[in-house]
C-alpha atoms as a PDB file:
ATOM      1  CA  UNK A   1      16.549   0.979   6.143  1.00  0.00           C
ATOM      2  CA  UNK A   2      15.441   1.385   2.361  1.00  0.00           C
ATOM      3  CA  UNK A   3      15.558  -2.311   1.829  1.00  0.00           C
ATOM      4  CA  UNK A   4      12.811  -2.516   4.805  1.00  0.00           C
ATOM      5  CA  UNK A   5      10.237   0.197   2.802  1.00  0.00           C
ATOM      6  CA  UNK A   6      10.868  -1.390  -0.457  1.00  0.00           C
ATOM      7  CA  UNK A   7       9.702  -5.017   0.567  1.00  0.00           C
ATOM      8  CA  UNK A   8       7.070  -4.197   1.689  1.00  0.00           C
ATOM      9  CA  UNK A   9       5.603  -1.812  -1.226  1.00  0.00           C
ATOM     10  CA  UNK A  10       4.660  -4.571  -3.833  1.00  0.00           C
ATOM     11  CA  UNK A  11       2.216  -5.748  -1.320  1.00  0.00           C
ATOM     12  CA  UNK A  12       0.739  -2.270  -0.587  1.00  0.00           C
ATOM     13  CA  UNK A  13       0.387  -1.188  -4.337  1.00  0.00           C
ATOM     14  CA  UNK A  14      -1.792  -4.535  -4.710  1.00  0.00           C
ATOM     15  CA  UNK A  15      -4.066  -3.246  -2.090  1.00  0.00           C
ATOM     16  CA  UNK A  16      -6.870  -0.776  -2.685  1.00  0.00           C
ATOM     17  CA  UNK A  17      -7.258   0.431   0.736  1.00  0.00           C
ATOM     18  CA  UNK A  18      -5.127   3.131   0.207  1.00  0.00           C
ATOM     19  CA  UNK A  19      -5.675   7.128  -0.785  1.00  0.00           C
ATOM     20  CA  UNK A  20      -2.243   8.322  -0.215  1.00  0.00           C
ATOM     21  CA  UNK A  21       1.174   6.328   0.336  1.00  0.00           C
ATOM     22  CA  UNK A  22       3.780   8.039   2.182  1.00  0.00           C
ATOM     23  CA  UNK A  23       7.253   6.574   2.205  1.00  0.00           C
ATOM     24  CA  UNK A  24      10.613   7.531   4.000  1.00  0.00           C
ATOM     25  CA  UNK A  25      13.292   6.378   1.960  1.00  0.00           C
ATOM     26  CA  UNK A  26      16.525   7.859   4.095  1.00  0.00           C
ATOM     27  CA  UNK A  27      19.232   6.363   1.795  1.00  0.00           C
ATOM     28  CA  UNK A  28      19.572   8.948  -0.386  1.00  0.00           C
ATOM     29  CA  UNK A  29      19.576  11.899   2.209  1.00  0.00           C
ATOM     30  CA  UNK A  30      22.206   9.943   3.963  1.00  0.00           C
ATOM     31  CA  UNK A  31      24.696   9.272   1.195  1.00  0.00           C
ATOM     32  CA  UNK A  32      24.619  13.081   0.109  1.00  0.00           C
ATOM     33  CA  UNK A  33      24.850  13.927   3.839  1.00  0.00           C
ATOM     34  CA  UNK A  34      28.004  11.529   4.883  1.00  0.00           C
ATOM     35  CA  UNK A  35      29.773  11.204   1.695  1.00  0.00           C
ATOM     36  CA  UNK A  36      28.466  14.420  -0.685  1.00  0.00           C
ATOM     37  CA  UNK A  37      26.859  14.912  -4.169  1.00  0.00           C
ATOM     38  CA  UNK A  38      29.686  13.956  -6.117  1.00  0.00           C
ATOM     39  CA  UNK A  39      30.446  10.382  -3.709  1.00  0.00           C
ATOM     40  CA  UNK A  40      30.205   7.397  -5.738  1.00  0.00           C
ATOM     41  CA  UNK A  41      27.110   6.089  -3.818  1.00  0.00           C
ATOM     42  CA  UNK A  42      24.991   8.297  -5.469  1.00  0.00           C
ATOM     43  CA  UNK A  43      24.569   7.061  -8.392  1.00  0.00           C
ATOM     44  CA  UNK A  44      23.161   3.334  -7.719  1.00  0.00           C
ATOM     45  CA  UNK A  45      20.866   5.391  -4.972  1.00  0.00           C
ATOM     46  CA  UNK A  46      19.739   7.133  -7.677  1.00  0.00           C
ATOM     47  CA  UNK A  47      18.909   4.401 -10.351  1.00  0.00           C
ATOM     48  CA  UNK A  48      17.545   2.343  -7.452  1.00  0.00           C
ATOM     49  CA  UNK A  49      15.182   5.359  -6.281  1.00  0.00           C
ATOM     50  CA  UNK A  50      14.141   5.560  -9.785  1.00  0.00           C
ATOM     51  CA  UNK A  51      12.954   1.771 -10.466  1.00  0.00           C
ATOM     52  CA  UNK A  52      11.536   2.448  -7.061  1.00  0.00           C
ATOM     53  CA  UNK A  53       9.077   5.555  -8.773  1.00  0.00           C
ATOM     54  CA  UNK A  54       8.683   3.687 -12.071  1.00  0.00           C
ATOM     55  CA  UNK A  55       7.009   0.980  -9.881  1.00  0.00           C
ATOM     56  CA  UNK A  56       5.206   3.318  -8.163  1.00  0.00           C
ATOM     57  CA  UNK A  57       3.588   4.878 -11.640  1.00  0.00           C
ATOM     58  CA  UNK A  58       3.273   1.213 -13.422  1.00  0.00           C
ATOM     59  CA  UNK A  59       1.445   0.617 -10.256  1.00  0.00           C
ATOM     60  CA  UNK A  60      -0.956   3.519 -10.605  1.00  0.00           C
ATOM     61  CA  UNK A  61      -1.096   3.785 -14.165  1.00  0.00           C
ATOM     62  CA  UNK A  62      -2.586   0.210 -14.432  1.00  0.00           C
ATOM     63  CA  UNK A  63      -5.268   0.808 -11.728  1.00  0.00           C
END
């Protein structure tokens, strides 16, 4: 589900008809809820949710 929001972001952040961007990432959510904080799941979820939000700022910042 992820994988399906994240291809199709570099192609939004390009466009300029855009105030706000809203995206449901459910990955995350459902790792902690199925396997708990401590699972080893979380941790790539995390990094990957991060270079997700780094793009997001680049993105903005060079706007």
């Amino acid at each position: 589900v992820d994988n399906n929001v994240t291809r199709h972001l570099d192609g939004t952040l390009k466009r300029d008809d855009w105030d706000i961007l809203i995206l449901h990432y459910l990955g995350l959510d459902h790792i902690g809820h199925i396997s708990g904080p401590h699972s080893s799941l979380i941790g790539p979820k995390l990094m990957e949710m991060d270079d997700i939000i780094k793009k997001i700022h680049a993105s903005l910042i060079s706007k």
